[in-house]
C-alpha atoms as a PDB file:
ATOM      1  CA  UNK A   1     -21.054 -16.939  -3.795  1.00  0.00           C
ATOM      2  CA  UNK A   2     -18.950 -15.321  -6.925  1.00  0.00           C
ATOM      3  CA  UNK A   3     -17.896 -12.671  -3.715  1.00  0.00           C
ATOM      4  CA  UNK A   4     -16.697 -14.910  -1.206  1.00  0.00           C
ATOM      5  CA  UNK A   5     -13.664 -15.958  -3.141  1.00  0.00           C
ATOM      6  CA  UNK A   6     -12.174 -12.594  -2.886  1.00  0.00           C
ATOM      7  CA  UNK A   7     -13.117 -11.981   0.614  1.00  0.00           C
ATOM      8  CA  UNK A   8     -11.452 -15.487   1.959  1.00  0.00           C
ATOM      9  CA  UNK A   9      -8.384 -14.431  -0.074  1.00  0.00           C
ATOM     10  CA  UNK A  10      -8.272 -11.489   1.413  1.00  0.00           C
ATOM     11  CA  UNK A  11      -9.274 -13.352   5.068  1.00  0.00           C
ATOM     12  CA  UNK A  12      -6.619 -15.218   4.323  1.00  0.00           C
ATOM     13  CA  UNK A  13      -3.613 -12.449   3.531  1.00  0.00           C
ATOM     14  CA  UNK A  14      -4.709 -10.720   6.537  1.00  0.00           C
ATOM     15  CA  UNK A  15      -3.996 -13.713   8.448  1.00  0.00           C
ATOM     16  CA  UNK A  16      -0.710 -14.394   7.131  1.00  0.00           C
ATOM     17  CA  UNK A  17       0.345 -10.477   8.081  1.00  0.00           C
ATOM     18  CA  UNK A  18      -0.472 -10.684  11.265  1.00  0.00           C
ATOM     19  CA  UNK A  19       1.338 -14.151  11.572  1.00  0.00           C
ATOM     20  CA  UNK A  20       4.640 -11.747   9.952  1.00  0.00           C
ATOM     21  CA  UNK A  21       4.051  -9.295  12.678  1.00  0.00           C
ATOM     22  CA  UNK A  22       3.697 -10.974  15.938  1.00  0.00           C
ATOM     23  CA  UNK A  23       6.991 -13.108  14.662  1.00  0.00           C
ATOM     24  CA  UNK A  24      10.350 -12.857  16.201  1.00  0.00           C
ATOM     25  CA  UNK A  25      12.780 -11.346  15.027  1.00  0.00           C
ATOM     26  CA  UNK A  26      13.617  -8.966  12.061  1.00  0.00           C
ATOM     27  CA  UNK A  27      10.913  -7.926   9.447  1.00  0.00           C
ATOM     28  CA  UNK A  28      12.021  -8.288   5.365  1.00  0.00           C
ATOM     29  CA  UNK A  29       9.576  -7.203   3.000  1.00  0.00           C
ATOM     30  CA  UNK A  30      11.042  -8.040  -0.575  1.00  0.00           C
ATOM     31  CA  UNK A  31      14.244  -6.107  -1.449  1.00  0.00           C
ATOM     32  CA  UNK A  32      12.632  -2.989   0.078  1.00  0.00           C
ATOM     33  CA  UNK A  33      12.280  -2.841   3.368  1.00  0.00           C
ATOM     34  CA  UNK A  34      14.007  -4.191   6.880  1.00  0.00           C
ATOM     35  CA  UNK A  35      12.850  -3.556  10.475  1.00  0.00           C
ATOM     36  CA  UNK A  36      14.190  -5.239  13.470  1.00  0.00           C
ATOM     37  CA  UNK A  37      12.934  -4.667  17.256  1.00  0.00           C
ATOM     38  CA  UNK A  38      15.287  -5.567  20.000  1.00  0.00           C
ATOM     39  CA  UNK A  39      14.646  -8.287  22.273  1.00  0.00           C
ATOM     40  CA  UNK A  40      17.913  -8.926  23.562  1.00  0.00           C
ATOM     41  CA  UNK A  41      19.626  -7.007  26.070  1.00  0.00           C
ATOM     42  CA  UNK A  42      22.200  -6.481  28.348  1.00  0.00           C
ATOM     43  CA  UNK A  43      22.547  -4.116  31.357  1.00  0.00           C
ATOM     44  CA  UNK A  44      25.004  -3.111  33.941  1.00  0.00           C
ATOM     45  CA  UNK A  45      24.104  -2.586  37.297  1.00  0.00           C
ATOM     46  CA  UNK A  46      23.966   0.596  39.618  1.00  0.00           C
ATOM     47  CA  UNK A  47      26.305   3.538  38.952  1.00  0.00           C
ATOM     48  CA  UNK A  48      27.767   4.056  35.757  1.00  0.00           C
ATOM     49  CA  UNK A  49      25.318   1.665  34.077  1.00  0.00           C
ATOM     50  CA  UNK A  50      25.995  -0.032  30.402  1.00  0.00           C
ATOM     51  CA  UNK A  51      23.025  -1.049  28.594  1.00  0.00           C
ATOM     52  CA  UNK A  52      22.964  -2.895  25.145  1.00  0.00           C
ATOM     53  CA  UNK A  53      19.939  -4.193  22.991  1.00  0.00           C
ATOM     54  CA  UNK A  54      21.001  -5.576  20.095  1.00  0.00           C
ATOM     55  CA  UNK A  55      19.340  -7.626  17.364  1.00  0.00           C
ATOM     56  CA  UNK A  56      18.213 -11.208  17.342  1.00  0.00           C
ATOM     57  CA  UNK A  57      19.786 -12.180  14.151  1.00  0.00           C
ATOM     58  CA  UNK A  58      22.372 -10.883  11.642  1.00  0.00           C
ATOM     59  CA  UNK A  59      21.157  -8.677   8.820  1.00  0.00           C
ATOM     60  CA  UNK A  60      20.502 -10.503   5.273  1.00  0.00           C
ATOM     61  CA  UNK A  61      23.247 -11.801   3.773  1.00  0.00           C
ATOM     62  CA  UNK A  62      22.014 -11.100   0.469  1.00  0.00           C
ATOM     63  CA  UNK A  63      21.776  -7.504   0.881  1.00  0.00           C
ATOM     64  CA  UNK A  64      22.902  -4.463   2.996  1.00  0.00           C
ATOM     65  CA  UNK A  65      21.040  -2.269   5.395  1.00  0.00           C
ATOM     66  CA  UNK A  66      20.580   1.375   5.683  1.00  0.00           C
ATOM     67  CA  UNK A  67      19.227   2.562   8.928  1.00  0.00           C
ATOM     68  CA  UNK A  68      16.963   5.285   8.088  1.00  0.00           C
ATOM     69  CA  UNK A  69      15.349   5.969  11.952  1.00  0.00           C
ATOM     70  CA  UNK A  70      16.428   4.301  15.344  1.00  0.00           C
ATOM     71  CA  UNK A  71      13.728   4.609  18.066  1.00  0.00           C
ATOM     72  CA  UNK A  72      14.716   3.619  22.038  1.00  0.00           C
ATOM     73  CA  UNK A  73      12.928   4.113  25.052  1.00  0.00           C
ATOM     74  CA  UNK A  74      14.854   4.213  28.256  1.00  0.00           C
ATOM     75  CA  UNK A  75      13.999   4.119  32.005  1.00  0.00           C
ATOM     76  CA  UNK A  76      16.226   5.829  34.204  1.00  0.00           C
ATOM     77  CA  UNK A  77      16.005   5.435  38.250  1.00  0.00           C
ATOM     78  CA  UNK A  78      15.452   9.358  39.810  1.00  0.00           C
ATOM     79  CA  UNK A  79      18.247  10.443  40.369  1.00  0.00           C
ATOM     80  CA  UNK A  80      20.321   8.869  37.660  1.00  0.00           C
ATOM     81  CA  UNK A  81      20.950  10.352  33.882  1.00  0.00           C
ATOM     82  CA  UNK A  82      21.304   8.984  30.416  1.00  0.00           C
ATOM     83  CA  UNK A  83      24.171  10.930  28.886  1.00  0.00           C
ATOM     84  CA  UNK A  84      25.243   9.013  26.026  1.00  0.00           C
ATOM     85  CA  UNK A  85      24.008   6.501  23.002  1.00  0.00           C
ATOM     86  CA  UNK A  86      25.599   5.192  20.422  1.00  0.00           C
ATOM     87  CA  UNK A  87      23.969   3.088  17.446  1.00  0.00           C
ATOM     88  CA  UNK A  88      26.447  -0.214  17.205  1.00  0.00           C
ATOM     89  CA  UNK A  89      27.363  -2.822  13.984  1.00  0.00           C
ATOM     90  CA  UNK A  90      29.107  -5.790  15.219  1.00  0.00           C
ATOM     91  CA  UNK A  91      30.837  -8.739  13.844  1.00  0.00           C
ATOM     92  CA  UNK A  92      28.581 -11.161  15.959  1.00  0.00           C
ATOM     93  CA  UNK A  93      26.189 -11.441  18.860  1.00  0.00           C
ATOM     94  CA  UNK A  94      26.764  -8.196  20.417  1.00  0.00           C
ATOM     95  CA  UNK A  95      28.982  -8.943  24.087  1.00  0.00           C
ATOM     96  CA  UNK A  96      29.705 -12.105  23.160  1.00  0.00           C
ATOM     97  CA  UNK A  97      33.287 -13.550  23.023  1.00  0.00           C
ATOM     98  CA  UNK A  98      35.647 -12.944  19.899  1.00  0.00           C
ATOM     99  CA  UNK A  99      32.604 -10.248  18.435  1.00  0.00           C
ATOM    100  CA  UNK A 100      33.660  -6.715  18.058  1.00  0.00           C
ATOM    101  CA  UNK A 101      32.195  -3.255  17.464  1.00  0.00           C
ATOM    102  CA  UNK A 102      33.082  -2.670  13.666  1.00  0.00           C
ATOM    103  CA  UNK A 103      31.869   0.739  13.907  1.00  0.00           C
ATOM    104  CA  UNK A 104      29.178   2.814  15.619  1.00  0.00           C
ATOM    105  CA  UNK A 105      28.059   6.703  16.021  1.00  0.00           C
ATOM    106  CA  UNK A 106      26.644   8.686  18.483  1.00  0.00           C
ATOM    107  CA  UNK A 107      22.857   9.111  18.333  1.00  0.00           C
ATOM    108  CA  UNK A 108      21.673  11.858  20.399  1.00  0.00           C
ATOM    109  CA  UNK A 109      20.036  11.890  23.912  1.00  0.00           C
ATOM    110  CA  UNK A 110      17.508  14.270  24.945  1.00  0.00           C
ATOM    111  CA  UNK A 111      18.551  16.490  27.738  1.00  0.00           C
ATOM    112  CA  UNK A 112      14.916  16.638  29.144  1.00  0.00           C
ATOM    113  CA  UNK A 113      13.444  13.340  30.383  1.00  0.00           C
ATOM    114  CA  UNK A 114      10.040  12.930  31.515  1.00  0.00           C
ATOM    115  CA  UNK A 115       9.488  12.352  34.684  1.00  0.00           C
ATOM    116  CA  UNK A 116       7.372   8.777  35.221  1.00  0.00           C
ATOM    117  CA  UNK A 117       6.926   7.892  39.099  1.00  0.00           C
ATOM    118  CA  UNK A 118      10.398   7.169  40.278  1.00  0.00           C
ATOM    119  CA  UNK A 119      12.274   6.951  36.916  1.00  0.00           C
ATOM    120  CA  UNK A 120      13.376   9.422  34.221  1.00  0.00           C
ATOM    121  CA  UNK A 121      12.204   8.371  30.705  1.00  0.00           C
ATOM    122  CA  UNK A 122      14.541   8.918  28.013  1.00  0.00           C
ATOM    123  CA  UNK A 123      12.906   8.401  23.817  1.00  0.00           C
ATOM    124  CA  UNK A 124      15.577   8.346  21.346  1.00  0.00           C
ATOM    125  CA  UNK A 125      13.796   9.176  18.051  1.00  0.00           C
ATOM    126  CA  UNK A 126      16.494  10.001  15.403  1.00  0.00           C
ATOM    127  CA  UNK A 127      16.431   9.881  11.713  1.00  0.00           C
ATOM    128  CA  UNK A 128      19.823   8.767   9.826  1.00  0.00           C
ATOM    129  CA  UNK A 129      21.738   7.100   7.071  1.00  0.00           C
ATOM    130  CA  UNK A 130      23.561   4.447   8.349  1.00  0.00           C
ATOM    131  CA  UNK A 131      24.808   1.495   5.999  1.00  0.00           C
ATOM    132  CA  UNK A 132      25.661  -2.043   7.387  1.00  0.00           C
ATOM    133  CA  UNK A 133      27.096  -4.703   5.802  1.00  0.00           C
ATOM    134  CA  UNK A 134      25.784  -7.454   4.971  1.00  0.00           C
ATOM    135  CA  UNK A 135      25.523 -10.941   8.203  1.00  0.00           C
ATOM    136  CA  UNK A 136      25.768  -8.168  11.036  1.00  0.00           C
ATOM    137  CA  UNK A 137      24.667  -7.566  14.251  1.00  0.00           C
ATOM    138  CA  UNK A 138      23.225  -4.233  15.301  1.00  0.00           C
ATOM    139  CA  UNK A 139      22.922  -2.495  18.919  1.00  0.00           C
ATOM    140  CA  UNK A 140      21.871   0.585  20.469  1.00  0.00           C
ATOM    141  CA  UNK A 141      24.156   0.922  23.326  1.00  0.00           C
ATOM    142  CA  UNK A 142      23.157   3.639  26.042  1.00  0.00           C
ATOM    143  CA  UNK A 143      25.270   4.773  29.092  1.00  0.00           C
ATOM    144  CA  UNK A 144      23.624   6.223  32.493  1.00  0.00           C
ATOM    145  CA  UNK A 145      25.345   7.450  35.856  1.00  0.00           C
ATOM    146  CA  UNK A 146      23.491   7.527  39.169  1.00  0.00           C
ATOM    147  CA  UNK A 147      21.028   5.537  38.471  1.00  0.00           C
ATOM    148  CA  UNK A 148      19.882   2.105  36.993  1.00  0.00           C
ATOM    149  CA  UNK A 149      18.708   2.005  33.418  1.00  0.00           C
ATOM    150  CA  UNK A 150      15.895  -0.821  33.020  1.00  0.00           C
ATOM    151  CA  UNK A 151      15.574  -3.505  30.926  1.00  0.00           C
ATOM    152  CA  UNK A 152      12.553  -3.623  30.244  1.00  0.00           C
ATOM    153  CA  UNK A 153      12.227  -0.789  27.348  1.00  0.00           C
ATOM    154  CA  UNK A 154      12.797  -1.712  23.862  1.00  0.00           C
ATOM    155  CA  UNK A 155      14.487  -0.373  20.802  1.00  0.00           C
ATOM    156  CA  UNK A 156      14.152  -0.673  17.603  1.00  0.00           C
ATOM    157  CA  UNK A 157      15.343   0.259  13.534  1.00  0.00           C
ATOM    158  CA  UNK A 158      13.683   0.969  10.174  1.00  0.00           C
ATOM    159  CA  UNK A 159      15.403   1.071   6.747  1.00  0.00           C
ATOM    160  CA  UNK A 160      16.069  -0.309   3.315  1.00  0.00           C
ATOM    161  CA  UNK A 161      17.973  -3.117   1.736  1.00  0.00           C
ATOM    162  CA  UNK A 162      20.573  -2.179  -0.052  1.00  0.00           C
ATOM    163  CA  UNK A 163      21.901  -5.205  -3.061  1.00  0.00           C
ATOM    164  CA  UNK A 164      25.750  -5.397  -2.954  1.00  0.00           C
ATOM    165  CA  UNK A 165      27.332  -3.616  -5.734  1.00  0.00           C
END
């Protein structure tokens, strides 16, 4: 019996992770670490095609955030190309009215997609060192011509909290 203890404390830790990871919205751990995957977007339609995600939240107030990788997956309709990306920090939910890009910076696109039955699939997998301040709203905007860019891929950031200075 002296055993059990530690294993239903254990039991129990697992448990609570799990709970942390299937939860919405960004992931804090401490002062350390910040993640945030995407659920919200907005796209265009046909032709020269916008496409946003953005967070679900504003980053801690208590504490800034440096970006340290950015990883997207796009689908592209055949015929249609995904020529530009940019990772966004805005003053409020991303497209809404009265928010603003505060600043932003290209993030590159491969050249190469893979081809995937009648799309072109696009991975954005870049390292960087991007700080944003603290109650802001980030976005990976991507632009596309000829084709539609789904809305159904997701994006997502990894990095550190920063404490004000």
């Amino acid at each position: 019996m002296k055993s059990a203890v530690p294993i239903l404390a254990i039991a129990a830790a697992g448990a609570m992770l799990a709970a942390a990871v299937q939860a919405a919205g960004p992931v804090r751990v401490g002062n350390v670490y910040y993640e945030d995957l995407f659920t919200n977007n907005t796209c265009g339609g046909a032709g020269v095609e916008d496409c946003r995600f953005y967070s679900s939240t504003p980053t801690p107030t208590d504490a800034y955030v440096r970006i340290k990788h950015v990883a997207c997956q796009y689908s592209v309709t055949t015929g249609g190309t995904l020529y530009r990306a940019k990772l966004q920090v805005w003053n409020g939910v991303p497209g809404a009215t009265g928010a603003s890009v505060l600043k932003e910076f290209a993030v590159g696109v491969p050249t190469q997609p893979v081809p995937v039955s009648t799309s072109n699939l696009y991975t954005i997998d870049t390292e960087t060192h991007f700080l944003v301040g603290a109650g802001r709203y980030i976005a990976l905007q991507a632009q596309g011509n000829g084709g539609t860019i789904a809305s159904s891929l997701t994006c997502g950031i990894t990095g550190d909290l920063v404490p004000p200075q």
